[in-house]
PDB file of N, CA and C in Angstrom:
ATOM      1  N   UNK A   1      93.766 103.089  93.622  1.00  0.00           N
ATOM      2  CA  UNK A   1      93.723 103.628  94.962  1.00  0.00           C
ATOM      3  C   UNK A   1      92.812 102.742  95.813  1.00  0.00           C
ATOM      4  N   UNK A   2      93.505 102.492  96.649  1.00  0.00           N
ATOM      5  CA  UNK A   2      92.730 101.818  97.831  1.00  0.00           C
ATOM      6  C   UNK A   2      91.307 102.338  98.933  1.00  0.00           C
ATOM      7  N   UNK A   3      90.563 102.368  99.055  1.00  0.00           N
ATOM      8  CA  UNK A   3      89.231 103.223  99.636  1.00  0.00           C
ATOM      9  C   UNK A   3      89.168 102.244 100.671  1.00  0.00           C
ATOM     10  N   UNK A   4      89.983 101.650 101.978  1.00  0.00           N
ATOM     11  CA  UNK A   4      89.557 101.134 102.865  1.00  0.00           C
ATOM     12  C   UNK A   4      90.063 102.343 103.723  1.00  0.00           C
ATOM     13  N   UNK A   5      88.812 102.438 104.695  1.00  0.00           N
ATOM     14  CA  UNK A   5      89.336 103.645 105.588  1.00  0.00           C
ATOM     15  C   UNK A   5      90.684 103.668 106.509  1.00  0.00           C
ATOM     16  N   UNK A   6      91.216 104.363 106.622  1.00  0.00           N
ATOM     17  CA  UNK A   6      92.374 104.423 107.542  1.00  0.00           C
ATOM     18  C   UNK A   6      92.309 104.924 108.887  1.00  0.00           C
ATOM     19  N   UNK A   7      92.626 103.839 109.877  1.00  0.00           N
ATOM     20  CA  UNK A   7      92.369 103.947 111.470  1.00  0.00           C
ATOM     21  C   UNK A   7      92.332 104.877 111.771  1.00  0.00           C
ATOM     22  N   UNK A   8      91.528 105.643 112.710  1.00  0.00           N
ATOM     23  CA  UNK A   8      92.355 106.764 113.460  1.00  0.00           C
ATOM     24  C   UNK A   8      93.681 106.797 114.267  1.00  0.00           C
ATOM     25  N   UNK A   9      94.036 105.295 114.797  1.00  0.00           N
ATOM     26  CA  UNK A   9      94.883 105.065 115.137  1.00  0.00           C
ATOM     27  C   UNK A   9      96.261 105.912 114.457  1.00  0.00           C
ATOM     28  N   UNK A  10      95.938 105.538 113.245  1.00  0.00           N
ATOM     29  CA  UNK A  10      97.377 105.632 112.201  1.00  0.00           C
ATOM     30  C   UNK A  10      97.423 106.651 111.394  1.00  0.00           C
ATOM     31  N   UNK A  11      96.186 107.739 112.117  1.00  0.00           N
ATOM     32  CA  UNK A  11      96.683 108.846 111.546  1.00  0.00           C
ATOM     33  C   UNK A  11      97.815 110.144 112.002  1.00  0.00           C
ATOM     34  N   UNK A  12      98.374 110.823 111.437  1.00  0.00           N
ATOM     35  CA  UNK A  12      99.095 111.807 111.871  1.00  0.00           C
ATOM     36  C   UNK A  12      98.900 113.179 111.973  1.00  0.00           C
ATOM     37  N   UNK A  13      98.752 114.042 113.214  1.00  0.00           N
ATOM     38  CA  UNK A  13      98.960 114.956 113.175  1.00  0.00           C
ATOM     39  C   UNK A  13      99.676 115.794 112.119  1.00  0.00           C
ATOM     40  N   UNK A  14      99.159 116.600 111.790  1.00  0.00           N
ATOM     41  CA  UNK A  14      99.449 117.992 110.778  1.00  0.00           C
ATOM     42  C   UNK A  14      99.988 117.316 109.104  1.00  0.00           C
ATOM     43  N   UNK A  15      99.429 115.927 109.243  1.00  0.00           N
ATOM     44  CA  UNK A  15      98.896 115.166 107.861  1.00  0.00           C
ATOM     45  C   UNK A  15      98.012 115.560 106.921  1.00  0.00           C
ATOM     46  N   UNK A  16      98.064 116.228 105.444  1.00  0.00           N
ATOM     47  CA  UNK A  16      97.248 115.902 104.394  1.00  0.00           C
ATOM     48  C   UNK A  16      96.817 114.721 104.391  1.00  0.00           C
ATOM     49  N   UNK A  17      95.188 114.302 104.136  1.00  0.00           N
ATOM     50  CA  UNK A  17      94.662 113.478 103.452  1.00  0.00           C
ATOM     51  C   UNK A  17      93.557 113.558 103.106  1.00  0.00           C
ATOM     52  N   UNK A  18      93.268 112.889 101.557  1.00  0.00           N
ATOM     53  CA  UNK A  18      91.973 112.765 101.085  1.00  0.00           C
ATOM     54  C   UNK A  18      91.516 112.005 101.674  1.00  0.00           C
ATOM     55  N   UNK A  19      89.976 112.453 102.188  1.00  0.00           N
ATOM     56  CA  UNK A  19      88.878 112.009 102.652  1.00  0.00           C
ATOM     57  C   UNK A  19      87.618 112.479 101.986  1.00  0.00           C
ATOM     58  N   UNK A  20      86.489 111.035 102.504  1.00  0.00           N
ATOM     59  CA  UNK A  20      85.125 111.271 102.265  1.00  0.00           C
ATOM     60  C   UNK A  20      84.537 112.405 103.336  1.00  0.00           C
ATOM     61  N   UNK A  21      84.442 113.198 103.002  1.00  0.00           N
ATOM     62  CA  UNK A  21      83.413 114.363 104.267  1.00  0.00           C
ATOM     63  C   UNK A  21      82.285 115.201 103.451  1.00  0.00           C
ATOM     64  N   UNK A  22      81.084 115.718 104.449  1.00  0.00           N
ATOM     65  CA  UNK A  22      80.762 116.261 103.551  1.00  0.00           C
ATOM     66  C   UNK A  22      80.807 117.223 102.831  1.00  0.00           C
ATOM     67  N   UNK A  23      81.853 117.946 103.486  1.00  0.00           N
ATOM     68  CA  UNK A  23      82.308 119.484 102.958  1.00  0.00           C
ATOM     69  C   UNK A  23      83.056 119.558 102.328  1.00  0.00           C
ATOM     70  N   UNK A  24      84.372 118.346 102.261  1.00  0.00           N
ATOM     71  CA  UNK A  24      85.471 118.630 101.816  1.00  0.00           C
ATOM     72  C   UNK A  24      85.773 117.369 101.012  1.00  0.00           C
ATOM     73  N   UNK A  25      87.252 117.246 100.495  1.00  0.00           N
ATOM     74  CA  UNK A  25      87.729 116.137 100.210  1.00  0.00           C
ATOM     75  C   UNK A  25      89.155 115.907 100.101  1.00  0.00           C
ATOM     76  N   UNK A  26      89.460 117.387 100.860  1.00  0.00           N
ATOM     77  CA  UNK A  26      91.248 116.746 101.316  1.00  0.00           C
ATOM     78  C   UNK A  26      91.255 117.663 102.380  1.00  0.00           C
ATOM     79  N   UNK A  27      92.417 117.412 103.226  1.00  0.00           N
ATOM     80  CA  UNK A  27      91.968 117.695 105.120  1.00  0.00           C
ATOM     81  C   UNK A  27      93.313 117.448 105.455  1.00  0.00           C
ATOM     82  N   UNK A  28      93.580 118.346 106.611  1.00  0.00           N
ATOM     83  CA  UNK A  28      94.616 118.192 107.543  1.00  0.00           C
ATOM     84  C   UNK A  28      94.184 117.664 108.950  1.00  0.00           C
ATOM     85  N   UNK A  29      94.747 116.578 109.548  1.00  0.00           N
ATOM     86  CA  UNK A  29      94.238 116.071 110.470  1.00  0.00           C
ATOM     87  C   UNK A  29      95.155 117.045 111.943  1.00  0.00           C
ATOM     88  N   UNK A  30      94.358 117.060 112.226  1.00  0.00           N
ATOM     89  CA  UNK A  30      94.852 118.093 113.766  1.00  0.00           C
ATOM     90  C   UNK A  30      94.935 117.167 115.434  1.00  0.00           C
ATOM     91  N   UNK A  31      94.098 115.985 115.058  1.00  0.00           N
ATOM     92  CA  UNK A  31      94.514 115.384 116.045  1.00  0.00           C
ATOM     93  C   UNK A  31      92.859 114.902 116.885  1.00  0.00           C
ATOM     94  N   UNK A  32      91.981 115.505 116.643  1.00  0.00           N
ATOM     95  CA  UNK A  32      90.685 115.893 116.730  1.00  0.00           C
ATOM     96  C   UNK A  32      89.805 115.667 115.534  1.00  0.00           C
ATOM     97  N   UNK A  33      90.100 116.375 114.664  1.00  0.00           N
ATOM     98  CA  UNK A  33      89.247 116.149 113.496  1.00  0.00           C
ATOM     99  C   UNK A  33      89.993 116.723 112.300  1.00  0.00           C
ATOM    100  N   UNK A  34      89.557 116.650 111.467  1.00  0.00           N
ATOM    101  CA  UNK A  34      89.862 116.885 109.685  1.00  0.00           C
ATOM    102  C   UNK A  34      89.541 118.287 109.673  1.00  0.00           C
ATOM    103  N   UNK A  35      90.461 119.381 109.142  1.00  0.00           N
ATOM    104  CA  UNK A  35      90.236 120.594 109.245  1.00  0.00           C
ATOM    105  C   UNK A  35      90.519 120.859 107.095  1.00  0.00           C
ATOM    106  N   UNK A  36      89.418 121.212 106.967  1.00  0.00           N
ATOM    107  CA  UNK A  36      89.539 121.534 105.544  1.00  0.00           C
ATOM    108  C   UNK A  36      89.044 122.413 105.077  1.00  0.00           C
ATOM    109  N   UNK A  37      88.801 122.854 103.815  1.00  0.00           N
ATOM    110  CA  UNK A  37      88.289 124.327 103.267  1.00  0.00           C
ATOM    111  C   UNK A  37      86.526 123.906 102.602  1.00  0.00           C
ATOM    112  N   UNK A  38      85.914 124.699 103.767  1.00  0.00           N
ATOM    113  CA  UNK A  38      84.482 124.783 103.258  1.00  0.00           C
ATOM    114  C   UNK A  38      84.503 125.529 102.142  1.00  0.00           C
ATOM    115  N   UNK A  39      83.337 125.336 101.599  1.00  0.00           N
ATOM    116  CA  UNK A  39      82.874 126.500 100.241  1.00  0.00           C
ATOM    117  C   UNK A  39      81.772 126.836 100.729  1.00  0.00           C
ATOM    118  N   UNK A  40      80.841 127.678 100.984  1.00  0.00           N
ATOM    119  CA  UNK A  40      79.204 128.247 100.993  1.00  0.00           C
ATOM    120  C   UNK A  40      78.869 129.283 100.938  1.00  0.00           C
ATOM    121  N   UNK A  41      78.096 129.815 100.219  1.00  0.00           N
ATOM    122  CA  UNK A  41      77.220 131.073 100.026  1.00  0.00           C
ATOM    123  C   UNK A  41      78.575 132.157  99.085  1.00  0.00           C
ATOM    124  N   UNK A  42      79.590 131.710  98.107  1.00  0.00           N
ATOM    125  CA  UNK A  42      80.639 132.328  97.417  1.00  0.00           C
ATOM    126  C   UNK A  42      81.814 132.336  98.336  1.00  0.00           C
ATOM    127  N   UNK A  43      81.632 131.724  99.673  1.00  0.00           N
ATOM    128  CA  UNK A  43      82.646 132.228 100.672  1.00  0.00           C
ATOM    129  C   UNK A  43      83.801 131.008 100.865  1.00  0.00           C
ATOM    130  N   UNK A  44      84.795 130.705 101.402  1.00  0.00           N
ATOM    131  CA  UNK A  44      85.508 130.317 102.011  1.00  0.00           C
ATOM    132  C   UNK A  44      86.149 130.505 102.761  1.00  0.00           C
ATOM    133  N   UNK A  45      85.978 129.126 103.856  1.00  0.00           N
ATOM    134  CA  UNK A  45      86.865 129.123 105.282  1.00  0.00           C
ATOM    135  C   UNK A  45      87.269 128.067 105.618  1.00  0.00           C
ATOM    136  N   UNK A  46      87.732 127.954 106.465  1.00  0.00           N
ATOM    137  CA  UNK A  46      88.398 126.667 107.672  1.00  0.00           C
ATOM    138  C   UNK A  46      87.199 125.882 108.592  1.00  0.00           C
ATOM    139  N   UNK A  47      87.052 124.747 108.401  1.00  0.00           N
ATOM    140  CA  UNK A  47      86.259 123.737 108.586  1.00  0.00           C
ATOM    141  C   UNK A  47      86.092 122.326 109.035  1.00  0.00           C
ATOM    142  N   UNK A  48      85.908 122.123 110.505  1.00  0.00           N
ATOM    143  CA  UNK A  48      86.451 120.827 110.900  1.00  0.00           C
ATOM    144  C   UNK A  48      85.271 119.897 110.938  1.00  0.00           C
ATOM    145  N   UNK A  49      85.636 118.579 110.837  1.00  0.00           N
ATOM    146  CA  UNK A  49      84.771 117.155 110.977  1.00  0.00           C
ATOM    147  C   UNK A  49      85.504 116.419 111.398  1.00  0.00           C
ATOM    148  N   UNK A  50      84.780 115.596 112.441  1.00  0.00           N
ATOM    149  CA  UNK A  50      85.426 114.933 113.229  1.00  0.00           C
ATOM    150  C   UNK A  50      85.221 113.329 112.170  1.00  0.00           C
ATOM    151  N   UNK A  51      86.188 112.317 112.554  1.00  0.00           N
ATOM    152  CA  UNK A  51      86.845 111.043 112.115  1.00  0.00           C
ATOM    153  C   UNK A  51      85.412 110.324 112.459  1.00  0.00           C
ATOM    154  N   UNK A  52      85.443 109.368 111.413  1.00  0.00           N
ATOM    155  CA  UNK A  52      84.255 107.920 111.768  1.00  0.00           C
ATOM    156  C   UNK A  52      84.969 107.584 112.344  1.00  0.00           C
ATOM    157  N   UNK A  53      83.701 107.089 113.380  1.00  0.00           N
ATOM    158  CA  UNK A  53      84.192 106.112 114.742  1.00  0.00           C
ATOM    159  C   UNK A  53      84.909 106.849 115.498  1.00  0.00           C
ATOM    160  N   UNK A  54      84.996 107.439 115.621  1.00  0.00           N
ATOM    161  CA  UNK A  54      85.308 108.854 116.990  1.00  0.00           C
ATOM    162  C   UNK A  54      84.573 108.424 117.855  1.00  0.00           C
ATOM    163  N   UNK A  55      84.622 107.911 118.982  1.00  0.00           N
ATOM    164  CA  UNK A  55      84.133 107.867 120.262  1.00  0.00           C
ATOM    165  C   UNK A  55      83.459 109.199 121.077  1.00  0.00           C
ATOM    166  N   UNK A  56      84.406 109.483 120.857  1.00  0.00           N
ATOM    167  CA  UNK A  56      84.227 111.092 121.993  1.00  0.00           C
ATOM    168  C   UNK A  56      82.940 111.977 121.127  1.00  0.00           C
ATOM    169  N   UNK A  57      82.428 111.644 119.601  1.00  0.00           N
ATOM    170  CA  UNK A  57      81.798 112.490 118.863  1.00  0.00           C
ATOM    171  C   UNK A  57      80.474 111.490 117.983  1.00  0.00           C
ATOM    172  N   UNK A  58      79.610 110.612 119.117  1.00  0.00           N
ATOM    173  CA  UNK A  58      78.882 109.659 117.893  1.00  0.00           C
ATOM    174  C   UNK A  58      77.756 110.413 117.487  1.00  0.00           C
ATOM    175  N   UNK A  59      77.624 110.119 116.354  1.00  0.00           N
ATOM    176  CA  UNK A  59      76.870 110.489 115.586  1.00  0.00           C
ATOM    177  C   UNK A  59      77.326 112.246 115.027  1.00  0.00           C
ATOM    178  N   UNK A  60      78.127 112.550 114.973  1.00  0.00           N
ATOM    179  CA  UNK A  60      78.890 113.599 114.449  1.00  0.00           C
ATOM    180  C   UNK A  60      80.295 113.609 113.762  1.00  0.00           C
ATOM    181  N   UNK A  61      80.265 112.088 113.730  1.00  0.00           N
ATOM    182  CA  UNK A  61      81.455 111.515 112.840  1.00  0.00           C
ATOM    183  C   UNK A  61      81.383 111.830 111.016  1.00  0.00           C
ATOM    184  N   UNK A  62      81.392 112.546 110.817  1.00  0.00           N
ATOM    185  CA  UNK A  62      81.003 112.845 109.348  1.00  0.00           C
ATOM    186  C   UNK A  62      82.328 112.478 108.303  1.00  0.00           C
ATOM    187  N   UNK A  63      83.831 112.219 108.566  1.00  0.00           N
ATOM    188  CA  UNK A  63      84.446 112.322 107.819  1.00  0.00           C
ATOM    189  C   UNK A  63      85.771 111.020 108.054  1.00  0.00           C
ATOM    190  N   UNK A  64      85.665 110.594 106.436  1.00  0.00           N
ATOM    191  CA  UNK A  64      86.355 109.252 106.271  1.00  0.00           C
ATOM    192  C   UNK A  64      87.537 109.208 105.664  1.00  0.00           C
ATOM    193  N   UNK A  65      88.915 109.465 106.318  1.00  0.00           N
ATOM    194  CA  UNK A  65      90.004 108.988 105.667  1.00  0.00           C
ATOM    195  C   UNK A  65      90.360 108.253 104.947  1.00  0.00           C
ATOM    196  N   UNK A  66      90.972 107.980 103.814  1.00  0.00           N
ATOM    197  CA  UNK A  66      91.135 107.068 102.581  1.00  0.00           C
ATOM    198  C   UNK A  66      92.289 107.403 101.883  1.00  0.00           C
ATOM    199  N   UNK A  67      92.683 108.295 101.919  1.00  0.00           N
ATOM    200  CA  UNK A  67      94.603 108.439 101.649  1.00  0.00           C
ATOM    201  C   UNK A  67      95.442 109.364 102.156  1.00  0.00           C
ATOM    202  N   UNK A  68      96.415 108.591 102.613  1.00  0.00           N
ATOM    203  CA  UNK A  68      97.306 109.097 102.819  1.00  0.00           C
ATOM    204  C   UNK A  68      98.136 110.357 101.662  1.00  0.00           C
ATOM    205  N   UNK A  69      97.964 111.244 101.940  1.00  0.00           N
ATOM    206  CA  UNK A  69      98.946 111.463 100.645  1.00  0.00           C
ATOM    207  C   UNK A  69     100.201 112.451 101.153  1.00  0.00           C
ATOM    208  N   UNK A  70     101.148 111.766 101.766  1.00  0.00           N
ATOM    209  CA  UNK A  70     102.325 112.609 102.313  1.00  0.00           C
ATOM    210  C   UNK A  70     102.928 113.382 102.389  1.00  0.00           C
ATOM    211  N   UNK A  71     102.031 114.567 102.870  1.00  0.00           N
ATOM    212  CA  UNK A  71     102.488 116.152 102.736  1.00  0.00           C
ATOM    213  C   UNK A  71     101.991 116.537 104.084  1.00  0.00           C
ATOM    214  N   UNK A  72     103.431 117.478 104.861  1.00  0.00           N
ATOM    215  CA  UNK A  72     102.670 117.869 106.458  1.00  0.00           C
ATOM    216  C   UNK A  72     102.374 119.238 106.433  1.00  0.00           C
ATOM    217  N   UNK A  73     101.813 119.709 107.231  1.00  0.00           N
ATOM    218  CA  UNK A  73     101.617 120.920 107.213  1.00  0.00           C
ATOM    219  C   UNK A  73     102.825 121.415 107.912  1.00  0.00           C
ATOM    220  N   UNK A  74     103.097 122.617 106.548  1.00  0.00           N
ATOM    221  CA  UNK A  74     104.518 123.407 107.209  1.00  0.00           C
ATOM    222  C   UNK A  74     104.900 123.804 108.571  1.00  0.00           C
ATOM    223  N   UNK A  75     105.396 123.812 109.313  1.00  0.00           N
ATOM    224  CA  UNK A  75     105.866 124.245 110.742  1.00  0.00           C
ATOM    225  C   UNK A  75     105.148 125.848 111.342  1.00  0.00           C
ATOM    226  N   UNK A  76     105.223 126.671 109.919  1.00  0.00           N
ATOM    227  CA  UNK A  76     104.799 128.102 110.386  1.00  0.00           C
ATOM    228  C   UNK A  76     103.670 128.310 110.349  1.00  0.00           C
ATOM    229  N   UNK A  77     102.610 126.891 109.804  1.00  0.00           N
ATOM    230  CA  UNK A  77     100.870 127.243 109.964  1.00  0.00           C
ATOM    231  C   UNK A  77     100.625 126.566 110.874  1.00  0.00           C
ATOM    232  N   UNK A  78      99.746 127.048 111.719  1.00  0.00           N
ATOM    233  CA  UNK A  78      99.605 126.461 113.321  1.00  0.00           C
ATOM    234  C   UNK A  78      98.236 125.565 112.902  1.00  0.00           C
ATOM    235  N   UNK A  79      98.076 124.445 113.230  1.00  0.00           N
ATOM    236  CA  UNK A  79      97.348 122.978 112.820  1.00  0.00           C
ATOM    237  C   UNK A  79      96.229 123.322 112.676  1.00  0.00           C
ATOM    238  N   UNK A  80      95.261 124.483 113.642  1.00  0.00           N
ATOM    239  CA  UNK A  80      93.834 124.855 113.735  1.00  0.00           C
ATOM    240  C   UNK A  80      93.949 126.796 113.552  1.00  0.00           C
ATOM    241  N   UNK A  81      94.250 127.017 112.805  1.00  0.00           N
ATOM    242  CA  UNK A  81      94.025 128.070 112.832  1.00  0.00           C
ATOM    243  C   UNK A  81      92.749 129.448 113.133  1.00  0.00           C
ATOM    244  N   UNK A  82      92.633 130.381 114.229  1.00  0.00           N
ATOM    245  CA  UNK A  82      92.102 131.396 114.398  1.00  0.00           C
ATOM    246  C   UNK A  82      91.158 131.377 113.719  1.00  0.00           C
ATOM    247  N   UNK A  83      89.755 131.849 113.269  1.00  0.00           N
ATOM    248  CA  UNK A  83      89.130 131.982 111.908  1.00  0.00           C
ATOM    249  C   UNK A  83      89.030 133.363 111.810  1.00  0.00           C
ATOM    250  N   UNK A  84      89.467 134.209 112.762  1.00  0.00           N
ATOM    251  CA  UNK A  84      89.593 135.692 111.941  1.00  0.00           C
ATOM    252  C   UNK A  84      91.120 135.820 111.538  1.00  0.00           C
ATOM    253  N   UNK A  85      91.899 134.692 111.410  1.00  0.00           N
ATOM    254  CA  UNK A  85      92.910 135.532 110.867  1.00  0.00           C
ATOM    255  C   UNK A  85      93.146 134.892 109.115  1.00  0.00           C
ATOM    256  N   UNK A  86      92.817 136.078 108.710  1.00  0.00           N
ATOM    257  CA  UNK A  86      92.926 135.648 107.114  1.00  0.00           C
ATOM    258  C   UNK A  86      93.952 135.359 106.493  1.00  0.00           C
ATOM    259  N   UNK A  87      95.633 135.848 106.808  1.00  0.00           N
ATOM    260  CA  UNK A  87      96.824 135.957 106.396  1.00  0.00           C
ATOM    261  C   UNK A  87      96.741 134.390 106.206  1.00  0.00           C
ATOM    262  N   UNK A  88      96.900 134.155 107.656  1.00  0.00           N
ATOM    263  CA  UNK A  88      96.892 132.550 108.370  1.00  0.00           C
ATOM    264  C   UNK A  88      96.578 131.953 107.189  1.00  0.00           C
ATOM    265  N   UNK A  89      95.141 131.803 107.225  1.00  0.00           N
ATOM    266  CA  UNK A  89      94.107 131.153 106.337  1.00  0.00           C
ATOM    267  C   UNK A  89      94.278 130.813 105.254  1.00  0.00           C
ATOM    268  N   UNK A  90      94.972 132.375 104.346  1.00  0.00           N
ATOM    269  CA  UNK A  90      94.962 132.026 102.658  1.00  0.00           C
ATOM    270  C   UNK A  90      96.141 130.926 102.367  1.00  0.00           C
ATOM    271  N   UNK A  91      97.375 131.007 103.835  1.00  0.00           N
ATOM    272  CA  UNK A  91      98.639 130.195 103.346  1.00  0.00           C
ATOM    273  C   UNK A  91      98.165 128.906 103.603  1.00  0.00           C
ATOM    274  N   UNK A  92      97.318 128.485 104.648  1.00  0.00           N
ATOM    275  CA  UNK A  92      96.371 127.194 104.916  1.00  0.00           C
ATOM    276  C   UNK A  92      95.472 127.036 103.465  1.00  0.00           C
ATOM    277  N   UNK A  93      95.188 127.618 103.420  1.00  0.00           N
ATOM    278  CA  UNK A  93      94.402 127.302 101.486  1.00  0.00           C
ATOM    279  C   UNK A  93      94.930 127.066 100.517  1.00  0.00           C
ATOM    280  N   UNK A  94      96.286 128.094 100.766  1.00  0.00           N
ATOM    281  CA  UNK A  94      96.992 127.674  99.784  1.00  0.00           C
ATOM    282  C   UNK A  94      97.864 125.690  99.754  1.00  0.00           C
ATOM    283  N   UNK A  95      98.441 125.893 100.848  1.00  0.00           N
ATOM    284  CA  UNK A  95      99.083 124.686 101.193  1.00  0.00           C
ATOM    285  C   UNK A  95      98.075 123.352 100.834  1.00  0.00           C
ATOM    286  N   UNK A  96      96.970 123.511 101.090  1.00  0.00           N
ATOM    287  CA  UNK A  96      95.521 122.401 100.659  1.00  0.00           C
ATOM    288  C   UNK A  96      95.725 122.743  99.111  1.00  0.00           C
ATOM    289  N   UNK A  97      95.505 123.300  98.294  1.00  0.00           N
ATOM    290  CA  UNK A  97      95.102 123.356  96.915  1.00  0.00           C
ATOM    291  C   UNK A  97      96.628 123.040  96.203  1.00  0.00           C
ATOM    292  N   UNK A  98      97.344 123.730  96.513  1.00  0.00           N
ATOM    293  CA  UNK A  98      98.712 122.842  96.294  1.00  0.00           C
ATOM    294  C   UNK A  98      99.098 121.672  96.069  1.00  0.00           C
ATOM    295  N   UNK A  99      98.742 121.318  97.095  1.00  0.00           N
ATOM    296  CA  UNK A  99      98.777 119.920  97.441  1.00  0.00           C
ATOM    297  C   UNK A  99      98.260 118.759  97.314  1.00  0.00           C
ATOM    298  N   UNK A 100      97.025 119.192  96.517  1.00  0.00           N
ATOM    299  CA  UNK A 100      95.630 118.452  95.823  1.00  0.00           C
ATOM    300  C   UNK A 100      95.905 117.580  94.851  1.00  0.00           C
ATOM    301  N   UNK A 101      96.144 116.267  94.533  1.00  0.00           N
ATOM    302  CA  UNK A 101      96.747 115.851  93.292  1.00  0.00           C
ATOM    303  C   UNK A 101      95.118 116.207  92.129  1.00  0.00           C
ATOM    304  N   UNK A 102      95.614 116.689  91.090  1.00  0.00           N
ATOM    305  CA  UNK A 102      95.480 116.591  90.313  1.00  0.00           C
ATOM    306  C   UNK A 102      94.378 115.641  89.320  1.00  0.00           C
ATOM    307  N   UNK A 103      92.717 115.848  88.946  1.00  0.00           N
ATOM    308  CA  UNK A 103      92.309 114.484  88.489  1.00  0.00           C
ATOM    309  C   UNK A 103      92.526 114.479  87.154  1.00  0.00           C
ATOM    310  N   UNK A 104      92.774 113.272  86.787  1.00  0.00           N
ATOM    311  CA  UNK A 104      93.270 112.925  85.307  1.00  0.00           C
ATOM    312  C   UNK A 104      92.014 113.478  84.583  1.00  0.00           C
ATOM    313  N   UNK A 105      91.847 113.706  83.345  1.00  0.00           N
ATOM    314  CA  UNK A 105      91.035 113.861  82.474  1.00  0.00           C
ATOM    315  C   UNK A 105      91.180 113.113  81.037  1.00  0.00           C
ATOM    316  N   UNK A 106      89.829 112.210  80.944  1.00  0.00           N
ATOM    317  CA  UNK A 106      89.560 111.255  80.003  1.00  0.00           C
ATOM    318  C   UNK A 106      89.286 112.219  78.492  1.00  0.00           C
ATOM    319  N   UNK A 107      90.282 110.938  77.954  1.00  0.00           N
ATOM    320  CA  UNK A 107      90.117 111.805  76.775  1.00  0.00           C
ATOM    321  C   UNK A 107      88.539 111.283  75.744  1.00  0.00           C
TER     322      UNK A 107
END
């Protein structure tokens, strides 16, 4: 796998990708920032960081694209979802963990 970051240029709306952030490490890009599933205090939610090298956000750039991995977000989950709506949410969680490849394990 390649770890050179990927432009913002060339990213896509309602795109999966693994990224370096500090909360997360796979993200739907919304167009704005990387929306992914925090973990804290036993809880989980919906969680955005904006792209390195974001202009509009310096020094609040926390999160680094590094693969593509070609899965969009389905049509019926809306890109940023509400944070009180949980229905929303769990199919947005679900669609991320789904979609997660898999890490090998050394034998």
């Amino acid at each position: 796998m390649d770890l050179t970051p990927i432009p913002m240029s060339e990213l896509k709306v309602r795109r999966l990708y693994r990224v370096n952030a500090r909360n997360f490490n796979i993200a739907v890009w919304d167009g704005k920032a990387f929306i992914g599933i925090r973990h804290k205090f036993g809880g989980s939610y919906l969680f955005g960081e904006h792209c390195i090298g974001d202009p509009a956000y310096p020094g609040f750039d926390s999160c680094t694209p590094l693969e593509d991995l070609g899965k969009d977000l389905p049509a019926y989950l809306p890109v940023c979802p509400d944070s009180g709506d949980w229905a929303t949410i769990r199919k947005y969680r679900y669609f991320i963990e789904s979609n997660t490849p898999k890490v090998k394990e050394t034998p």
